[in-house]
Structures are given as C-alpha cells and as structure tokens.
PDB file of N, CA and C in Angstrom:
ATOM      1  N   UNK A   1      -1.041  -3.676 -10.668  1.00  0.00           N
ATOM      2  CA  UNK A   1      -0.934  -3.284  -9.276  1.00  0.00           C
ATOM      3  C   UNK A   1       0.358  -2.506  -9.100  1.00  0.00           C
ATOM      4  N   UNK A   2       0.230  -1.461  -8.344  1.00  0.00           N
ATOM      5  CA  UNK A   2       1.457  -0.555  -8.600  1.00  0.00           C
ATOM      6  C   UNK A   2       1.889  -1.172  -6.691  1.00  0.00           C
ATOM      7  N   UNK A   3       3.278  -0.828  -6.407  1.00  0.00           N
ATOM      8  CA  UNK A   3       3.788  -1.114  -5.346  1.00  0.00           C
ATOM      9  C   UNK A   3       3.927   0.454  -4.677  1.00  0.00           C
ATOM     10  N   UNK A   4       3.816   0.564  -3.009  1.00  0.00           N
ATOM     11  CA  UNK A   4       3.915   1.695  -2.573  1.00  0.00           C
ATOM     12  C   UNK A   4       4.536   1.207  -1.733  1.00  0.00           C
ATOM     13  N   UNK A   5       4.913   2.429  -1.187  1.00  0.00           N
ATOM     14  CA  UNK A   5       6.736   2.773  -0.258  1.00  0.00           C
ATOM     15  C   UNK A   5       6.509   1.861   0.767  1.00  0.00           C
ATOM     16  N   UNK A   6       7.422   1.797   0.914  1.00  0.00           N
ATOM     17  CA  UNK A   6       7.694   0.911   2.415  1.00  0.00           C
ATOM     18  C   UNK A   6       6.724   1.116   3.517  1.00  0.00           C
ATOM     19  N   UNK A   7       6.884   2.371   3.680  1.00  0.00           N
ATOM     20  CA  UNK A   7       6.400   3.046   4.582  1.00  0.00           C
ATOM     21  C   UNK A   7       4.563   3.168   4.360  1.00  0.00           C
ATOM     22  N   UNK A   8       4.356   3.548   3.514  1.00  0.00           N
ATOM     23  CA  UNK A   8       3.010   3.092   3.053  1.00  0.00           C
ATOM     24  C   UNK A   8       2.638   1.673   3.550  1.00  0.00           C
ATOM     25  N   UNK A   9       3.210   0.781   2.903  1.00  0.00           N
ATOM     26  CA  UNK A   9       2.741  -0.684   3.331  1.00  0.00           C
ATOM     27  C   UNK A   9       3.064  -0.750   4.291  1.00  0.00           C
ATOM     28  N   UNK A  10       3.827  -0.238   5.533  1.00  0.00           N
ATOM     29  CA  UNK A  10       3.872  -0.264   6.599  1.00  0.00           C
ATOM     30  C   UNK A  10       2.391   0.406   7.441  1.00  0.00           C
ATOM     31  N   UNK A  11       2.127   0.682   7.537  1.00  0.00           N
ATOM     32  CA  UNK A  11       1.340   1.623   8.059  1.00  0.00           C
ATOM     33  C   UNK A  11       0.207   0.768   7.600  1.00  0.00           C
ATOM     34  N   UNK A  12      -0.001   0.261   6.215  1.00  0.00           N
ATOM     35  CA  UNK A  12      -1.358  -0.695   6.178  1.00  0.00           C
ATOM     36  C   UNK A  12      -1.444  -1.861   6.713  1.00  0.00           C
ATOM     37  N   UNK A  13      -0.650  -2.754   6.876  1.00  0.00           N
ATOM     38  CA  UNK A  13      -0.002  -3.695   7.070  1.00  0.00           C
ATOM     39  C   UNK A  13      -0.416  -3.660   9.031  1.00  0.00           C
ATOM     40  N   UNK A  14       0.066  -2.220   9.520  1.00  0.00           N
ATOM     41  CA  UNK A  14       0.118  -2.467  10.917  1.00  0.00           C
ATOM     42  C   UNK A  14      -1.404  -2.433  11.144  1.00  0.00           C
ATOM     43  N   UNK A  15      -2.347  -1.536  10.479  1.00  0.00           N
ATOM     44  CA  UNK A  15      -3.564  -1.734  11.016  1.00  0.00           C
ATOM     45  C   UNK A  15      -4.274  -3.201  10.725  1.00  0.00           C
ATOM     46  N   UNK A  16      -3.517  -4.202  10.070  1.00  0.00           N
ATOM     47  CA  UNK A  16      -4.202  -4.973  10.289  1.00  0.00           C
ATOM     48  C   UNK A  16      -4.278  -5.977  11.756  1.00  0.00           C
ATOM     49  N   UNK A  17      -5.100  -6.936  11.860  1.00  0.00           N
ATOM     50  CA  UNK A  17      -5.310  -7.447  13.071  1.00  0.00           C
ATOM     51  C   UNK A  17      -3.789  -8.193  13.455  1.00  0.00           C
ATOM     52  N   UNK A  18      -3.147  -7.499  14.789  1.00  0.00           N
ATOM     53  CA  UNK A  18      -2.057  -8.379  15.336  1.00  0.00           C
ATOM     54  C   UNK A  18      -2.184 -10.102  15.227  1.00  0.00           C
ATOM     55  N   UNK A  19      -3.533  -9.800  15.700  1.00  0.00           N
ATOM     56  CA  UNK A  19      -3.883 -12.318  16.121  1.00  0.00           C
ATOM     57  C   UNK A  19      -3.610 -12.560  14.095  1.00  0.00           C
ATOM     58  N   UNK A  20      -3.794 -11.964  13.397  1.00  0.00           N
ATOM     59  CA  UNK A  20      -3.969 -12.403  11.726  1.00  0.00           C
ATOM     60  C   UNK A  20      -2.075 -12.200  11.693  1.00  0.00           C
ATOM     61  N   UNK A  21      -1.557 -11.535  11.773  1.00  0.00           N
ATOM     62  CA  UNK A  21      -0.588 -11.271  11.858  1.00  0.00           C
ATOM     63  C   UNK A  21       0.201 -12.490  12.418  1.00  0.00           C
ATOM     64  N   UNK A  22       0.205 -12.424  13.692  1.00  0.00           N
ATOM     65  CA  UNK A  22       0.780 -13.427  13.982  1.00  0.00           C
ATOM     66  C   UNK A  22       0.317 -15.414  13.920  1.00  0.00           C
ATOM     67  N   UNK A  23      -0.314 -15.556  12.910  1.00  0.00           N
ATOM     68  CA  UNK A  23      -0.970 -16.940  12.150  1.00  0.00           C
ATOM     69  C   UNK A  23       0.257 -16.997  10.730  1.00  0.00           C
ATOM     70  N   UNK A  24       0.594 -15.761  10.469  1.00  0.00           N
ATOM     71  CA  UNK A  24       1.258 -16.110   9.476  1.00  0.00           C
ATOM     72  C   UNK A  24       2.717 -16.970   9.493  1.00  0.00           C
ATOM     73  N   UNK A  25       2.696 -17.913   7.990  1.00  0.00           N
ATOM     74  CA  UNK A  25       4.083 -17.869   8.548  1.00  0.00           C
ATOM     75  C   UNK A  25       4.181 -18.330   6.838  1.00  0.00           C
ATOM     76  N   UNK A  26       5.417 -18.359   7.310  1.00  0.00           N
ATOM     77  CA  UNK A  26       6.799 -18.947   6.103  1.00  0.00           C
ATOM     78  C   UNK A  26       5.921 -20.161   5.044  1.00  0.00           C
ATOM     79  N   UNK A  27       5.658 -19.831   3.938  1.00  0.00           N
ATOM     80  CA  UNK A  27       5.138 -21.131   3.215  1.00  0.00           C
ATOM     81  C   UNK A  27       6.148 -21.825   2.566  1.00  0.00           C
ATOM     82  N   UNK A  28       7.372 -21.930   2.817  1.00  0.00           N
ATOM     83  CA  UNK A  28       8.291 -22.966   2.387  1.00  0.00           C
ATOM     84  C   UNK A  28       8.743 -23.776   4.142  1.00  0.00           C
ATOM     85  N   UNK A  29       8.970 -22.923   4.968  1.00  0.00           N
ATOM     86  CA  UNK A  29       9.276 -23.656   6.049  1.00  0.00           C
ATOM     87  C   UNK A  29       8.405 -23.573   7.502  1.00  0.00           C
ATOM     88  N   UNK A  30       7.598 -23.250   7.203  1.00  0.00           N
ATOM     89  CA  UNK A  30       6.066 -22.953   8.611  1.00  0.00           C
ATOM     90  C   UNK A  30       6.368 -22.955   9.646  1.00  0.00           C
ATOM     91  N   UNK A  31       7.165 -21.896   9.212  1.00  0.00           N
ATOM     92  CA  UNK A  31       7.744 -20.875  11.047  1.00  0.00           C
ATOM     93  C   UNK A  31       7.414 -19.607  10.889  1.00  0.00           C
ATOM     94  N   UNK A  32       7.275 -18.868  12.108  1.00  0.00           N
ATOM     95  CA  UNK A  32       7.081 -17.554  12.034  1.00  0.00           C
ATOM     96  C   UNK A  32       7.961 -16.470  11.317  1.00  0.00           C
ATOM     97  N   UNK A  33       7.172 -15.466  10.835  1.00  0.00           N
ATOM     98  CA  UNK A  33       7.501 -14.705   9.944  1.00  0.00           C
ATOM     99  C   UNK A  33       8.006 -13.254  11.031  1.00  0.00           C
ATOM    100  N   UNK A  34       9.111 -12.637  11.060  1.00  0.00           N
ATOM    101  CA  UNK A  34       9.321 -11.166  11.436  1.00  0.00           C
ATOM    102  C   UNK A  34       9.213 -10.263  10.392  1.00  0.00           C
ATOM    103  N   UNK A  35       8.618  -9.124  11.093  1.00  0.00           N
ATOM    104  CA  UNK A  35       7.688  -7.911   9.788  1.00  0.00           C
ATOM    105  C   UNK A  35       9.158  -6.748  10.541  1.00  0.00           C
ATOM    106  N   UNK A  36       9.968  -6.851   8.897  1.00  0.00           N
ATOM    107  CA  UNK A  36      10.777  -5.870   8.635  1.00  0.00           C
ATOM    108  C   UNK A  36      10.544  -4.778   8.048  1.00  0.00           C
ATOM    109  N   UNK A  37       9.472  -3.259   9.234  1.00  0.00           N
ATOM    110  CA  UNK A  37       8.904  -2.684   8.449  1.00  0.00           C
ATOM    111  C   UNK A  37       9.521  -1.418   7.667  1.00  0.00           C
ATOM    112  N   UNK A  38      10.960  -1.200   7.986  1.00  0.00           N
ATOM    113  CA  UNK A  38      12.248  -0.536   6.997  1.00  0.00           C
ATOM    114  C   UNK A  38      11.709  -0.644   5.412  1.00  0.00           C
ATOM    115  N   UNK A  39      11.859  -2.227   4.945  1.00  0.00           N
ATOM    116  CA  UNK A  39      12.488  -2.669   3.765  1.00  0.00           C
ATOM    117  C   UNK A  39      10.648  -3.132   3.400  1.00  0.00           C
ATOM    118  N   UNK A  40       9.873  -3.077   4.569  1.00  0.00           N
ATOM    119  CA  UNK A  40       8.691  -3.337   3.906  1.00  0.00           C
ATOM    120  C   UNK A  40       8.534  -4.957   3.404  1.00  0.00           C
ATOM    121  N   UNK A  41       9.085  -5.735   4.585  1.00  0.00           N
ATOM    122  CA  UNK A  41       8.438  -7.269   3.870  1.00  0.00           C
ATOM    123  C   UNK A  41       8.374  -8.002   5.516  1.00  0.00           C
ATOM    124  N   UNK A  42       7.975  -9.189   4.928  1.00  0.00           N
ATOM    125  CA  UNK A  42       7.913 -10.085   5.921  1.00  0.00           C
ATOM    126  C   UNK A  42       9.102 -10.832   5.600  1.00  0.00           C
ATOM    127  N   UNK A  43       9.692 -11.239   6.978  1.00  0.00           N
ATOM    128  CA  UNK A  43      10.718 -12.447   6.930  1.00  0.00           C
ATOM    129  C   UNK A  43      11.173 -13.209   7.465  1.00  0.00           C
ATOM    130  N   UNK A  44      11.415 -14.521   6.687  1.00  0.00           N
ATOM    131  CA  UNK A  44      11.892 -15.873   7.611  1.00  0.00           C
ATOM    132  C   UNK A  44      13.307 -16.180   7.489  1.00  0.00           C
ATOM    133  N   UNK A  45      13.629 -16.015   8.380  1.00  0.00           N
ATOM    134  CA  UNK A  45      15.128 -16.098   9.056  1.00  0.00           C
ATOM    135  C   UNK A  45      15.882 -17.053   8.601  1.00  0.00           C
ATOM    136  N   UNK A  46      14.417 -18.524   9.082  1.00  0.00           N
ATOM    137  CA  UNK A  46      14.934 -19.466   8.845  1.00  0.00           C
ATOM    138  C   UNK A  46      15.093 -20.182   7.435  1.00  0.00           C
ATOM    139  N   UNK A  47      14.554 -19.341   6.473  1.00  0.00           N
ATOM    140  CA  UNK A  47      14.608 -20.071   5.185  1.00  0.00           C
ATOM    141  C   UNK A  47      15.381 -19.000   4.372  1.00  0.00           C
ATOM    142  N   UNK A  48      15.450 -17.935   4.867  1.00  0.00           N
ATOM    143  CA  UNK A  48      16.671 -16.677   4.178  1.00  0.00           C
ATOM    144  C   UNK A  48      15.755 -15.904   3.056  1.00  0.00           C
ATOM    145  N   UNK A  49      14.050 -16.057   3.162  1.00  0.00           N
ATOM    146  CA  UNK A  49      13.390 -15.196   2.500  1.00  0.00           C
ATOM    147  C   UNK A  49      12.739 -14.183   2.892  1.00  0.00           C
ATOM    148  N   UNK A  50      12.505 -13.029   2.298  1.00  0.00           N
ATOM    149  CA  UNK A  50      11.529 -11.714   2.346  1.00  0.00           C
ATOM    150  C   UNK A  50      10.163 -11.415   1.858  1.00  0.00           C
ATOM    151  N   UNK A  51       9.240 -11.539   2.278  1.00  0.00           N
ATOM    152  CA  UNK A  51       8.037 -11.882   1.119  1.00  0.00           C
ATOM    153  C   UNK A  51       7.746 -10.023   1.250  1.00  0.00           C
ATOM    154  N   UNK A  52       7.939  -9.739  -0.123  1.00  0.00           N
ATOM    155  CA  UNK A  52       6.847  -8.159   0.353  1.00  0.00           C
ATOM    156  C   UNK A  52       5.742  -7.686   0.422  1.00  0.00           C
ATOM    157  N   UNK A  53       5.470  -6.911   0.907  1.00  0.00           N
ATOM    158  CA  UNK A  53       3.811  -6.166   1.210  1.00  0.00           C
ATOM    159  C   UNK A  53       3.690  -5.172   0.019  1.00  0.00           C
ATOM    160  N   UNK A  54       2.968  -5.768  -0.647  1.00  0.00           N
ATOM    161  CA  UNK A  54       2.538  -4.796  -2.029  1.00  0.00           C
ATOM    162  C   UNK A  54       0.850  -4.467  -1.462  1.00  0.00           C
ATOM    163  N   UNK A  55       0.963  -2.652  -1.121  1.00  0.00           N
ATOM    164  CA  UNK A  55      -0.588  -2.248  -0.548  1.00  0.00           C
ATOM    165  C   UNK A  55      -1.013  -2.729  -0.062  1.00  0.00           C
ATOM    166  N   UNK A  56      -0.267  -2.958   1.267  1.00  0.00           N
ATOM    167  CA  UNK A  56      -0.178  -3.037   2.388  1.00  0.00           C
ATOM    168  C   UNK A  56      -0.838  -4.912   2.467  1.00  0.00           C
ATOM    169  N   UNK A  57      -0.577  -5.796   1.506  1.00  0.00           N
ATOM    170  CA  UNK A  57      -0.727  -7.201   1.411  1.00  0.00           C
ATOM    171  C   UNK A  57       0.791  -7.684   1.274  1.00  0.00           C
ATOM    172  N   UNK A  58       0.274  -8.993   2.654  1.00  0.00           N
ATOM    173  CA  UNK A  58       1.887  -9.448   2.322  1.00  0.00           C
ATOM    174  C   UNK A  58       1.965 -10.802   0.818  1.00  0.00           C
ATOM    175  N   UNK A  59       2.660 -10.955  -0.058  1.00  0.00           N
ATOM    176  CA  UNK A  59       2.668 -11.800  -0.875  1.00  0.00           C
ATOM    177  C   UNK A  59       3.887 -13.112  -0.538  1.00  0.00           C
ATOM    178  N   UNK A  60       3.045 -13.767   0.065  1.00  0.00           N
ATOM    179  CA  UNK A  60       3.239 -15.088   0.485  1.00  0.00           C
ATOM    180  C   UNK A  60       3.664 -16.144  -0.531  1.00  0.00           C
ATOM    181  N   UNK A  61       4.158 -15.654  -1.506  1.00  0.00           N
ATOM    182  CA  UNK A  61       4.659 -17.298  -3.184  1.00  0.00           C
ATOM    183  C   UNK A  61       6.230 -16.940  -3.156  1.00  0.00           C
ATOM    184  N   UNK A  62       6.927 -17.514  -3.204  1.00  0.00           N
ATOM    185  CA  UNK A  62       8.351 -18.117  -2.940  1.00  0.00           C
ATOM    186  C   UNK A  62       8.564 -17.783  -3.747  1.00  0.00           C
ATOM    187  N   UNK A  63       7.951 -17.218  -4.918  1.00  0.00           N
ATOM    188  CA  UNK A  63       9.019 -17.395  -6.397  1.00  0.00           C
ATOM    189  C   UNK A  63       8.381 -15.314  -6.618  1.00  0.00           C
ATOM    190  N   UNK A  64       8.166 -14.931  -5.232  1.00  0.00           N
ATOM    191  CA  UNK A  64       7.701 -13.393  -4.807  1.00  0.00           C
ATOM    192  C   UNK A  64       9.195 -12.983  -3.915  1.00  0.00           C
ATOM    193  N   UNK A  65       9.291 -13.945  -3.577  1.00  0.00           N
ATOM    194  CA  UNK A  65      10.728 -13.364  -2.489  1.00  0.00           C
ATOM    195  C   UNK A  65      11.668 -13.182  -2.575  1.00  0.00           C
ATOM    196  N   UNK A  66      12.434 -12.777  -2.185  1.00  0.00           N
ATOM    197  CA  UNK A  66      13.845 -12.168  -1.997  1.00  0.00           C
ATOM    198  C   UNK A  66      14.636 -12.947  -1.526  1.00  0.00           C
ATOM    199  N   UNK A  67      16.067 -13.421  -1.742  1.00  0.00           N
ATOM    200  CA  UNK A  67      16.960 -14.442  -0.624  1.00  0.00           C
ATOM    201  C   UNK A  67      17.591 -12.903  -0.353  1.00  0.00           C
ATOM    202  N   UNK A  68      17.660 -13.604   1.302  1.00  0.00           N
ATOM    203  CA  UNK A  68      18.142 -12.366   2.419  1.00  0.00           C
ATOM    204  C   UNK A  68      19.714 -12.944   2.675  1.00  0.00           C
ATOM    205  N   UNK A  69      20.160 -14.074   2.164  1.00  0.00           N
ATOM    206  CA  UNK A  69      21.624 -14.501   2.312  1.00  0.00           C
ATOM    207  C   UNK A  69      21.776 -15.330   3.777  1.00  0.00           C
ATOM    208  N   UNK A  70      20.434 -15.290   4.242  1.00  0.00           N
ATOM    209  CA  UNK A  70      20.711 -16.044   5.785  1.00  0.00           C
ATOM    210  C   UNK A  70      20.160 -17.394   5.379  1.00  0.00           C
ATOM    211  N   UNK A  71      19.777 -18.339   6.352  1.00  0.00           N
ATOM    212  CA  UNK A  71      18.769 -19.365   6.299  1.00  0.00           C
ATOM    213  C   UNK A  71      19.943 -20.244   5.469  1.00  0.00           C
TER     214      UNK A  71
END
C-alpha cells in the first residue's frame, strides 16, 4: 500500500460520511478524535497520538501512531 499526500487523504477522508466520522474515536483512550487535515491524521489530544490516513483510511492500531508530545 503506497501512502498519498496529505492532501490527497484529505480530500478522501472528507467525503466520507460526517455521522461515521464523528463515531470515531481514540482506541487506547475512547474519546474523540480531531482530523488534523495539514499533517493528514487523526488525533487524540488526550492520549498525545496521531493515527494516519493512508488512502484516505484512517489507521486506528497504536503501534500506527505517532506521539504528538501532548497527552
């Protein structure tokens, strides 16, 4: 699976359904997720992770994410 630009997964990502969108959340701490669509990921604030959208799917596994230095 190849990864595309930010901006790409942005744009796929937005056509999907807002209500699906907002069901998601954080699978280490099951709070809502904010869609940082700059850097192209989803993120929880509260746990200091980034999950990214690889074609235009967000990848939701903890050991996929990024520490953002917060949380």
């Amino acid at each position: 699976m190849t990864e595309g630009s930010a901006e790409e997964n942005f744009a796929m990502l937005r056509d999907m359904d807002e209500a699906l969108l907002a069901r998601l959340v954080c699978p280490s701490t099951r709070t809502p997720l904010r869609h940082d669509a700059i850097a192209g990921e989803l993120v929880s604030d509260q746990a200091g992770l980034a999950y990214p959208i690889r074609d235009g799917i967000p990848v939701l596994l903890i050991e996929a994410a990024r520490r953002t230095g917060t949380g």
